[in-house]
N, C-alpha and C. Protein backbone atom coordinates (compact mmCIF):
# COMPACT_ATOMS: atom_id res chain seq x y z
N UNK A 1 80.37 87.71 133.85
CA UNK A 1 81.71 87.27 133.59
C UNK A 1 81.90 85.89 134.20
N UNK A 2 82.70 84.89 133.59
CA UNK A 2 82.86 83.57 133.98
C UNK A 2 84.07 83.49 135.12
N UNK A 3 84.19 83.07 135.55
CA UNK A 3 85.33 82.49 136.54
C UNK A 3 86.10 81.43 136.23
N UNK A 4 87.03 81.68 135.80
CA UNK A 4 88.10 80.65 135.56
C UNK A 4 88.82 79.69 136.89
N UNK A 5 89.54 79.07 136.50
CA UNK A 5 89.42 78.36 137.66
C UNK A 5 91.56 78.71 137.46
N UNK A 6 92.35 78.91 139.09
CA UNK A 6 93.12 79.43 138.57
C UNK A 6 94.22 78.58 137.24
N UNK A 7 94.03 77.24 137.47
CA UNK A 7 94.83 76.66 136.50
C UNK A 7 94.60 76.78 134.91
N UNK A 8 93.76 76.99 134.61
CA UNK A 8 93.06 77.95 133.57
C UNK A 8 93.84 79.00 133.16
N UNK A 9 93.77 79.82 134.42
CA UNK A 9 93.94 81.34 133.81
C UNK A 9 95.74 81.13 133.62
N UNK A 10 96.61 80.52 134.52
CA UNK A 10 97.70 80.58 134.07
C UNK A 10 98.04 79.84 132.62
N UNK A 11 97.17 79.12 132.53
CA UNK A 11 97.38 78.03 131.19
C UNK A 11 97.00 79.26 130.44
N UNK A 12 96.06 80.10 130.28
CA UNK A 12 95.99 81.04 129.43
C UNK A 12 97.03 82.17 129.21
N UNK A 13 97.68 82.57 130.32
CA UNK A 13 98.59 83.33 130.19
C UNK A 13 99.94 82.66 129.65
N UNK A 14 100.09 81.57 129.85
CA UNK A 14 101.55 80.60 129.35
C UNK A 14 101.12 80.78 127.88
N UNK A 15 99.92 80.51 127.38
CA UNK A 15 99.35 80.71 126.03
C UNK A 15 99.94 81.78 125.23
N UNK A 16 99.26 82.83 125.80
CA UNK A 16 99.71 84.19 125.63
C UNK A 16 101.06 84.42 125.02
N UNK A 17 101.73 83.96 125.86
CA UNK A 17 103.09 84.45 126.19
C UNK A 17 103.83 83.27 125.30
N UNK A 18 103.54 82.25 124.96
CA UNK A 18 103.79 81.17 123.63
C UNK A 18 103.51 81.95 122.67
N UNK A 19 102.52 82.25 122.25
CA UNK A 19 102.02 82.97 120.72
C UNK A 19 102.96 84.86 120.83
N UNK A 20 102.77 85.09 122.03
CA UNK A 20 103.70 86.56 121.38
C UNK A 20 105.56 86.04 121.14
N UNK A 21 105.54 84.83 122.05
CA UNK A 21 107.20 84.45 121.54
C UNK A 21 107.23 84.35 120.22
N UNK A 22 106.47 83.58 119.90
CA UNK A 22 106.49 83.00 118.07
C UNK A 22 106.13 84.29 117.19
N UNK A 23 105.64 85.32 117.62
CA UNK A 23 105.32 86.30 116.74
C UNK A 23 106.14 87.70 116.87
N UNK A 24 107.21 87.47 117.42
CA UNK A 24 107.88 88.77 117.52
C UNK A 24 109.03 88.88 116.17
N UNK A 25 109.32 87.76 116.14
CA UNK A 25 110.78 87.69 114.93
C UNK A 25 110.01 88.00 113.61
N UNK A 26 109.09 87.57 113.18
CA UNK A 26 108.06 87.71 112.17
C UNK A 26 107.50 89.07 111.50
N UNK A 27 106.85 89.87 112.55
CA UNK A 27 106.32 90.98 113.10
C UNK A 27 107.92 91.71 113.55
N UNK A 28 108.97 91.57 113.68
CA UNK A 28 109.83 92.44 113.77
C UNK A 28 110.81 92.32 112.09
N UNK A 29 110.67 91.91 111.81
CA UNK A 29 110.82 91.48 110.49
C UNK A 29 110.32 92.77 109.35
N UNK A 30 108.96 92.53 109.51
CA UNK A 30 108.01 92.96 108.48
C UNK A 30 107.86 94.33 109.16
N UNK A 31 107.80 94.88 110.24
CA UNK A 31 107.81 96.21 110.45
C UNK A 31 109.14 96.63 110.14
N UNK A 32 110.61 96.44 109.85
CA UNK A 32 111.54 96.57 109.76
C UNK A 32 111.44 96.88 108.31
N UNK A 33 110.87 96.19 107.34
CA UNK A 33 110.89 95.80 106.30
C UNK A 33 109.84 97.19 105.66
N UNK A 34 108.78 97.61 106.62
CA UNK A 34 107.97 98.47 106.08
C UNK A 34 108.64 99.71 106.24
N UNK A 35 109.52 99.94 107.53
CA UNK A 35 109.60 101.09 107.65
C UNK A 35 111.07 101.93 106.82
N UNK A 36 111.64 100.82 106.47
CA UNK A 36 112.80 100.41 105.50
C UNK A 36 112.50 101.36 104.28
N UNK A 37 110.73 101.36 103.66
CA UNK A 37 110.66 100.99 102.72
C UNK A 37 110.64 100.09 101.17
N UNK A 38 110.77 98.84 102.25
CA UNK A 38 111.01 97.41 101.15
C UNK A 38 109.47 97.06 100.78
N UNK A 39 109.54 96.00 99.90
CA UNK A 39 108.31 95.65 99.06
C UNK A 39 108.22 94.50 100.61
N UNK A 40 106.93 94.46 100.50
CA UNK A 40 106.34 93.43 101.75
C UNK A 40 105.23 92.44 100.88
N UNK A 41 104.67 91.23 101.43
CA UNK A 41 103.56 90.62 101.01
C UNK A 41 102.29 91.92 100.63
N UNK A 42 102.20 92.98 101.82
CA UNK A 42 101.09 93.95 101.47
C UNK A 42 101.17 94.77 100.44
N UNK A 43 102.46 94.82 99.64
CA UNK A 43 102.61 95.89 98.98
C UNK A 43 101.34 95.87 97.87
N UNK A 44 101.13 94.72 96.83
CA UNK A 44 100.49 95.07 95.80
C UNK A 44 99.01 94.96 96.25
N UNK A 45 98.91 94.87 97.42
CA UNK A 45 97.27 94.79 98.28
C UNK A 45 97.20 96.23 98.74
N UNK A 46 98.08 96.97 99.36
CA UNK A 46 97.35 98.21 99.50
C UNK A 46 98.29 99.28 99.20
N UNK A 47 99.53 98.77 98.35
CA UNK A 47 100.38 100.14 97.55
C UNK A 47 99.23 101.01 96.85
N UNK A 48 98.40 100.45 96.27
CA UNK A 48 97.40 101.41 95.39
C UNK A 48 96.87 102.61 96.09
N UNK A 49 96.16 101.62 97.51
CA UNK A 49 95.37 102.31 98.12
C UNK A 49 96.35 103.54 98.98
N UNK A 50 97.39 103.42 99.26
CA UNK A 50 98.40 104.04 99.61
C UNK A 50 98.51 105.15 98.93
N UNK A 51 98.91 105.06 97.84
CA UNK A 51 99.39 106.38 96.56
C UNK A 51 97.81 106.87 96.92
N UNK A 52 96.46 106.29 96.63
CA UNK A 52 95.68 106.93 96.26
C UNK A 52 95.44 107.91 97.65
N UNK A 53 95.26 107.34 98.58
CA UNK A 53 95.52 108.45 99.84
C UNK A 53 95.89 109.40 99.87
N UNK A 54 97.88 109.07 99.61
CA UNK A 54 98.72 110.26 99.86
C UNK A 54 97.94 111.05 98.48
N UNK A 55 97.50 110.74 97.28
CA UNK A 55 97.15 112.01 96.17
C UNK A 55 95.87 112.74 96.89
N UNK A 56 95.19 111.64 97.51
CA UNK A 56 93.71 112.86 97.95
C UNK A 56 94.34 113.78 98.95
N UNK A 57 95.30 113.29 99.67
CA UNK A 57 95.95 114.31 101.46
C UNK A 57 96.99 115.33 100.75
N UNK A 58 97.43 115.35 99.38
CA UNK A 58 98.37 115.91 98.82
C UNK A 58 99.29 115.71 99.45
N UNK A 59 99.91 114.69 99.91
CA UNK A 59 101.05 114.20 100.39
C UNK A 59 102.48 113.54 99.06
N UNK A 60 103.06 114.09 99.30
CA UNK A 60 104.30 113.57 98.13
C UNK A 60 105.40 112.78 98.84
N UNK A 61 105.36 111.26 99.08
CA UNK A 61 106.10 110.49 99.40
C UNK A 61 107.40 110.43 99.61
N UNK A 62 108.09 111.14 98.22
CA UNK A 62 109.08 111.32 98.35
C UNK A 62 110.32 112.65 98.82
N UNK A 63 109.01 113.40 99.40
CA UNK A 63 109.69 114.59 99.81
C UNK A 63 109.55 114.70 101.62
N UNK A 64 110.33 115.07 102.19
CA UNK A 64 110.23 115.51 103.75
C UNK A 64 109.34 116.17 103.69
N UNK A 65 108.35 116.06 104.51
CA UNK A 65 107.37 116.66 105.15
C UNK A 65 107.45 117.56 106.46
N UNK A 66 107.54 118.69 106.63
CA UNK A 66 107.71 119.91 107.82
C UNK A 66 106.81 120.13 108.70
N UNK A 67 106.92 120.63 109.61
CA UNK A 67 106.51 120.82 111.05
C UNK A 67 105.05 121.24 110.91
N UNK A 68 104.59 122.31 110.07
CA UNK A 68 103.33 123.21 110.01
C UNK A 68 102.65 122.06 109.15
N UNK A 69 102.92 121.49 108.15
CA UNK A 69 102.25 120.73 107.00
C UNK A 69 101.98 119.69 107.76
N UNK A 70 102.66 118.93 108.61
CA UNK A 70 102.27 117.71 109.30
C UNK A 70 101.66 117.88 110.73
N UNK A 71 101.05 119.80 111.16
CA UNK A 71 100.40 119.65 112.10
C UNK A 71 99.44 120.07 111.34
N UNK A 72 99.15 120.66 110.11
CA UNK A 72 97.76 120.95 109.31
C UNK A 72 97.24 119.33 109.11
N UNK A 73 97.43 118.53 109.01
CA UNK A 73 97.05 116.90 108.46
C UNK A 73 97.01 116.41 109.37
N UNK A 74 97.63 116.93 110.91
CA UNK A 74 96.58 115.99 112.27
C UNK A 74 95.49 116.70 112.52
N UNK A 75 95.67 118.07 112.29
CA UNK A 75 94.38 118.91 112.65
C UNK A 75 93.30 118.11 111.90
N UNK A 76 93.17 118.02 110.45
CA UNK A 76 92.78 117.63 109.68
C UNK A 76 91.84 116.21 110.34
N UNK A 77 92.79 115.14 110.56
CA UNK A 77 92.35 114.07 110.70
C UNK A 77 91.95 114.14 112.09
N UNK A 78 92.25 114.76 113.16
CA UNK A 78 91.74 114.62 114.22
C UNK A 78 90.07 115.18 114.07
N UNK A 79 90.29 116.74 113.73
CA UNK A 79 88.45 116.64 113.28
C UNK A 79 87.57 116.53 111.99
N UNK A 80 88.34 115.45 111.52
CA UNK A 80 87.15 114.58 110.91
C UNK A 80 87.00 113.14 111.67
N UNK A 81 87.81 112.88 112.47
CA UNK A 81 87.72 111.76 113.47
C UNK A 81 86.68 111.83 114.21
N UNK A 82 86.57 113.25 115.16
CA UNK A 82 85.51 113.24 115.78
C UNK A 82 84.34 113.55 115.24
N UNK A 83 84.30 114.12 114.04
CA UNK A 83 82.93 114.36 113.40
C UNK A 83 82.47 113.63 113.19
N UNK A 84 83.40 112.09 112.43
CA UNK A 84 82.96 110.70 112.56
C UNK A 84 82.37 109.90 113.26
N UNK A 85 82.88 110.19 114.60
CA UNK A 85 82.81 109.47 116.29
C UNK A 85 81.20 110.50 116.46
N UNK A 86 81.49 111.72 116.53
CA UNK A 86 79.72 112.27 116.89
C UNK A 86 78.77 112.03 115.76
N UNK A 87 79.07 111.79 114.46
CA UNK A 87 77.78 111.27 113.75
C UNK A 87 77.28 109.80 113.95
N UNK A 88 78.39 108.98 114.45
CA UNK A 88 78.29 107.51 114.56
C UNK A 88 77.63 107.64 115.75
N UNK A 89 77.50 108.21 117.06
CA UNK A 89 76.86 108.31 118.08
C UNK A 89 75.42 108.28 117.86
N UNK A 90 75.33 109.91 117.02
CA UNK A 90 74.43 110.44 116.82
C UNK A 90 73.05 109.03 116.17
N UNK A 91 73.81 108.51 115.10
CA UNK A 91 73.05 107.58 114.41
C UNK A 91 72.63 106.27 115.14
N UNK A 92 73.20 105.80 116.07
CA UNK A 92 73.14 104.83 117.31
C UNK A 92 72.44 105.29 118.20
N UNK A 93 72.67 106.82 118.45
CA UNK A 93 71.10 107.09 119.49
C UNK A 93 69.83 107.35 118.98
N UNK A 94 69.45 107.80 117.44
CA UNK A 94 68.71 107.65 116.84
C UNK A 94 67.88 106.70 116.64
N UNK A 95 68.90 105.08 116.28
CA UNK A 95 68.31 103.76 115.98
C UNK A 95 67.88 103.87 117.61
N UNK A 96 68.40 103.70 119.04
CA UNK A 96 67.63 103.18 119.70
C UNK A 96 66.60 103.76 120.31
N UNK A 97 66.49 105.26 120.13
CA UNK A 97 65.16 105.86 120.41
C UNK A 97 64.01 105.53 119.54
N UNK A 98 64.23 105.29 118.04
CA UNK A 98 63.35 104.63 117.32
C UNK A 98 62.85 102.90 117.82
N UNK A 99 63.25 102.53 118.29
CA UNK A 99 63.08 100.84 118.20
C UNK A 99 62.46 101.31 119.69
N UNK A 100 62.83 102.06 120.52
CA UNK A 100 62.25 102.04 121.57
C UNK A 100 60.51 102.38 121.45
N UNK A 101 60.61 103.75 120.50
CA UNK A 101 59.37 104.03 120.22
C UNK A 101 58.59 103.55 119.64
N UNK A 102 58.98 102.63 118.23
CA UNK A 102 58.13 101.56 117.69
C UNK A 102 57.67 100.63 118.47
N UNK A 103 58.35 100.32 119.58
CA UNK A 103 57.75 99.01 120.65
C UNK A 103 56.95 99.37 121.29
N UNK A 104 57.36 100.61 121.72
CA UNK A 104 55.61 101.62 122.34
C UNK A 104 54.71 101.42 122.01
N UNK A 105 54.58 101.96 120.47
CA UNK A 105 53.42 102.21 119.90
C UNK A 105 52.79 101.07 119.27
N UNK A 106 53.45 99.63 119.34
CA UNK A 106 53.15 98.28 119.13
C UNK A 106 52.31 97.97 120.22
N UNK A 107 52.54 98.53 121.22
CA UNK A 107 52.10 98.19 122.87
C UNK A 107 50.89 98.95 123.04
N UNK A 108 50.56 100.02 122.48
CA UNK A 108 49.85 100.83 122.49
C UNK A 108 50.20 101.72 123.21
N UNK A 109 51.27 102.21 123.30
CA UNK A 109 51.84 103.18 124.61
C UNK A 109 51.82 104.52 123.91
N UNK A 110 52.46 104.70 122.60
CA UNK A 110 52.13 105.45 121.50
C UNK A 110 53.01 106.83 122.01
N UNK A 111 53.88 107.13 122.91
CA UNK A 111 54.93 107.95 123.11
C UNK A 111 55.71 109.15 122.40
């Protein structure tokens, strides 16, 4: 890790704190605007992908959604999250036991 020197780090934090000023009215805007339900710049970029979602989750947009139905659809997404998270592991410890062992057996270690 580098060491900043402290006039640095406050210049970075004044930074910071410049760019979240300028981005709150913007960003409070457009989340206002989404949660509204208004048409946004994103709409015709991922309205599609949206509908197509809610049709695979059998979700119907325009109806209230209840207590049991919206804890079946975290169940849901929570474990396929982690099935995701342990196959993505799984495949990352795979690649580096392989590359480890190919370098072996390049070496003649043959493992």
């Amino acid at each position: 890790m580098i060491a900043l020197p402290a006039s640095a780090t406050w210049g970075l934090l004044a930074l910071y704190v410049a760019v979240l000023a300028v981005c709150i009215r913007p960003l409070g805007v457009f989340i206002a605007r989404v949660y509204g339900g208004e048409r946004t710049f994103l709409t015709p970029i991922l309205g599609r992908l949206e509908r197509g979602l809610y049709r695979l989750a059998g979700i119907k947009p325009d109806q209230e959604m209840g207590w049991s139905v919206y804890a079946l659809h975290m169940m849901v997404f929570v474990a396929a999250s982690f099935l995701g998270t342990i196959r993505f592991v799984d495949a990352a410890r795979r690649d580096a036991f392989e590359s480890r062992w190919q370098a072996g057996t390049r070496r003649g270690f043959g493992f």
